[in-house]
C-alpha atoms as a PDB file:
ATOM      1  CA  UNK A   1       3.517   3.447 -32.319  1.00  0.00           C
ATOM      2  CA  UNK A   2       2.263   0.307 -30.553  1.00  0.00           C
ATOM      3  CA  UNK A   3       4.247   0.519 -27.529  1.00  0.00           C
ATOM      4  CA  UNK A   4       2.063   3.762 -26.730  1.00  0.00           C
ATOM      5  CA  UNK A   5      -0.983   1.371 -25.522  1.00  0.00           C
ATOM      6  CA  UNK A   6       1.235  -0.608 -23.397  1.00  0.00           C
ATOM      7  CA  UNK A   7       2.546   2.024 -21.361  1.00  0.00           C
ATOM      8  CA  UNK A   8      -1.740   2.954 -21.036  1.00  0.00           C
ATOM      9  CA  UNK A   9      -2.330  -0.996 -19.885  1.00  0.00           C
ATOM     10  CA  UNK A  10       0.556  -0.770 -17.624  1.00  0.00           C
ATOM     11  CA  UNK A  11      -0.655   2.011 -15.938  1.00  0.00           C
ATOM     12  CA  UNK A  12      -3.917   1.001 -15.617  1.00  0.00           C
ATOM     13  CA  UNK A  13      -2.694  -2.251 -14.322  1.00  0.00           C
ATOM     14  CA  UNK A  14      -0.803  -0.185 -11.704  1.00  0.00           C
ATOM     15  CA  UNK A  15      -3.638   1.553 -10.435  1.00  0.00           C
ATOM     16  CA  UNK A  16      -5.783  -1.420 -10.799  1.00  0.00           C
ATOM     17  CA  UNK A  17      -2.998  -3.362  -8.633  1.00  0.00           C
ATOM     18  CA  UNK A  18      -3.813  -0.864  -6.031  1.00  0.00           C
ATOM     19  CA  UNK A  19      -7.669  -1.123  -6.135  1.00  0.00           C
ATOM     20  CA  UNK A  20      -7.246  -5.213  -6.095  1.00  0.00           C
ATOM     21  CA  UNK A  21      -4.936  -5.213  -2.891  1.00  0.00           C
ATOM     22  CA  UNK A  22      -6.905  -2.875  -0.765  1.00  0.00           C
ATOM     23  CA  UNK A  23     -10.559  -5.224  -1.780  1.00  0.00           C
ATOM     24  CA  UNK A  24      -8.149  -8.284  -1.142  1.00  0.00           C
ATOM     25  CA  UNK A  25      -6.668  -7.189   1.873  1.00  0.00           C
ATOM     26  CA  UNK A  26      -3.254  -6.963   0.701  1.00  0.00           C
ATOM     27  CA  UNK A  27      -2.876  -3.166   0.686  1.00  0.00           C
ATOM     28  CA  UNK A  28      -3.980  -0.846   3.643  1.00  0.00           C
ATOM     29  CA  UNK A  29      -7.334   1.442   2.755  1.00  0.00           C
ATOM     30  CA  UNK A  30      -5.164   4.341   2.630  1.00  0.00           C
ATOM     31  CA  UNK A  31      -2.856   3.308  -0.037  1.00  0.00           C
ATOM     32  CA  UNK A  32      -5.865   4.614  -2.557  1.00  0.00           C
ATOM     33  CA  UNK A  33      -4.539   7.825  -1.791  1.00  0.00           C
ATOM     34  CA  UNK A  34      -2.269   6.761  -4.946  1.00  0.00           C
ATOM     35  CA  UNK A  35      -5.921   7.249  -6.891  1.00  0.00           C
ATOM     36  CA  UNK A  36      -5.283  10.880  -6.811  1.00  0.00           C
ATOM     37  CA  UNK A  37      -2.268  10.522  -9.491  1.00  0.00           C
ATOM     38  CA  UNK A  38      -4.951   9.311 -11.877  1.00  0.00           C
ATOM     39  CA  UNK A  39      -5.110  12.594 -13.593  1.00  0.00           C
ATOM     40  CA  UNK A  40      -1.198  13.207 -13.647  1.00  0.00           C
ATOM     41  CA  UNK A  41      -1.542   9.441 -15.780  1.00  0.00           C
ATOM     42  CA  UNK A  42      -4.266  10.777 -17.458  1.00  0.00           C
ATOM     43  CA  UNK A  43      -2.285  13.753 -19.051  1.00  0.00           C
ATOM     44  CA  UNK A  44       0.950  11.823 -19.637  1.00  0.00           C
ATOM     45  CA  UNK A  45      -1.473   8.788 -21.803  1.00  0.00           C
ATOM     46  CA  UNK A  46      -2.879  12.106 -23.578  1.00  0.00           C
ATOM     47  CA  UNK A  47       0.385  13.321 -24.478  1.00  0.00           C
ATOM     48  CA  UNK A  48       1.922  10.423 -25.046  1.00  0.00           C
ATOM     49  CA  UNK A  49      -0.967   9.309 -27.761  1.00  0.00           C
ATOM     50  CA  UNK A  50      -0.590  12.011 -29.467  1.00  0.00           C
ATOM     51  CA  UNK A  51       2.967  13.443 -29.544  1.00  0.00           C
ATOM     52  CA  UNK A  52       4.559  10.041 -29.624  1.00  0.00           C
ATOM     53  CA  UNK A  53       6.392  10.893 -32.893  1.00  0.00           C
ATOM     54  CA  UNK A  54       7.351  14.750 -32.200  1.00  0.00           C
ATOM     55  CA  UNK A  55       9.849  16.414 -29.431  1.00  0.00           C
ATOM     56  CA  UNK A  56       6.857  17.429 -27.281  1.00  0.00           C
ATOM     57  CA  UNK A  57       7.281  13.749 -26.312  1.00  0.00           C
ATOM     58  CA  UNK A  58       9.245  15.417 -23.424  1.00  0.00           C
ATOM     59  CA  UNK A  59       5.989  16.325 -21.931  1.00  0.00           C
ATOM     60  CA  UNK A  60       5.026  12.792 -21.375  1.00  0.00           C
ATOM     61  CA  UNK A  61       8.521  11.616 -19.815  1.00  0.00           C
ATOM     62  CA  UNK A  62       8.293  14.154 -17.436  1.00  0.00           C
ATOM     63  CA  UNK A  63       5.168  13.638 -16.535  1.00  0.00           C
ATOM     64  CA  UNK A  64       5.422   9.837 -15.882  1.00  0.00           C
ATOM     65  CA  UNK A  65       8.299  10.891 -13.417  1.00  0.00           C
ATOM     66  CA  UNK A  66       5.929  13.099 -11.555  1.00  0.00           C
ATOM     67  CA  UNK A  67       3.838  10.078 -11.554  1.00  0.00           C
ATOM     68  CA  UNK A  68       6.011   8.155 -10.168  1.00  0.00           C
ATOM     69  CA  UNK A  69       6.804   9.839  -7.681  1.00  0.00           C
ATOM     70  CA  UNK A  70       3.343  11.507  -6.412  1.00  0.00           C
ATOM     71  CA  UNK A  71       2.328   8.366  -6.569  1.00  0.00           C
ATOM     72  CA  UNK A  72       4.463   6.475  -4.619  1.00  0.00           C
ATOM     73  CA  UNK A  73       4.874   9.683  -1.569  1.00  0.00           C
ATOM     74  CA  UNK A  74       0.425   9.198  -1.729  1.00  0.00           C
ATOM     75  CA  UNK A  75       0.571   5.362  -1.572  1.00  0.00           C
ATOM     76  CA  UNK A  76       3.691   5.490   1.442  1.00  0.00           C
ATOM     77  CA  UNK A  77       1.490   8.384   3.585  1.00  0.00           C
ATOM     78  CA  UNK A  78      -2.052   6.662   2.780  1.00  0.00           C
ATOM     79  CA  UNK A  79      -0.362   3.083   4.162  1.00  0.00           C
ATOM     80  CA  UNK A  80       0.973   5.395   7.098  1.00  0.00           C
ATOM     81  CA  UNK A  81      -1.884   6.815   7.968  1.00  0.00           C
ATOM     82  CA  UNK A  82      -4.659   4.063   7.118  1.00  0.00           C
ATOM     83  CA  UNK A  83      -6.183   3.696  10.653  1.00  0.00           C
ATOM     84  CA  UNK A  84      -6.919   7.778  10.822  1.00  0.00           C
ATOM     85  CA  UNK A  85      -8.366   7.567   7.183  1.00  0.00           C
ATOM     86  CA  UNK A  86     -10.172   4.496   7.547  1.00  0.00           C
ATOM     87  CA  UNK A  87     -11.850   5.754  10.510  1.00  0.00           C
ATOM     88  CA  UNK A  88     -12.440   9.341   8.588  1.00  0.00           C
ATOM     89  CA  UNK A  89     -13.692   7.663   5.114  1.00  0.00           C
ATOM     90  CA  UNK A  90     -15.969   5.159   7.558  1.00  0.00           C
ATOM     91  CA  UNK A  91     -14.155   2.065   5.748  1.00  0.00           C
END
């Protein structure tokens, strides 16, 4: 039951790992693409709060591999292509 609100921190402290690097410098701009997983995380945090105890668990695990991945592919083409959206989002 308590494990729930770590996988929430750990998530957040993924995303927030990718909002740190980028305003330290460590990340390229683009890798915020990754920001547009947020509501994939969302959904699997809802699920996961409240089905942790029933099959429709399932919903969650799958999601979190869709999150994974879309996050990942955003984060790999935003570092790509961070001097065309760095010029385009005038950062």
């Amino acid at each position: 039951e308590a494990a729930r609100w770590g996988y929430v921190l750990i998530l957040l402290a993924a995303f927030g790992t990718a909002i740190a690097g980028v305003q330290m410098n460590i990340f390229a701009a683009g890798a915020l693409l990754a920001l547009l997983a947020l509501p994939l995380a969302a959904y699997a945090c809802v699920v996961l709060i409240r089905h942790y105890q029933d099959r429709s668990l399932v919903r969650a695990n799958k999601a979190t591999i869709a999150l994974h991945f879309l996050a990942g592919v955003l984060m790999a083409v935003g570092i790509a292509w961070s001097p065309q959206l760095t010029g385009v989002l005038g950062l």
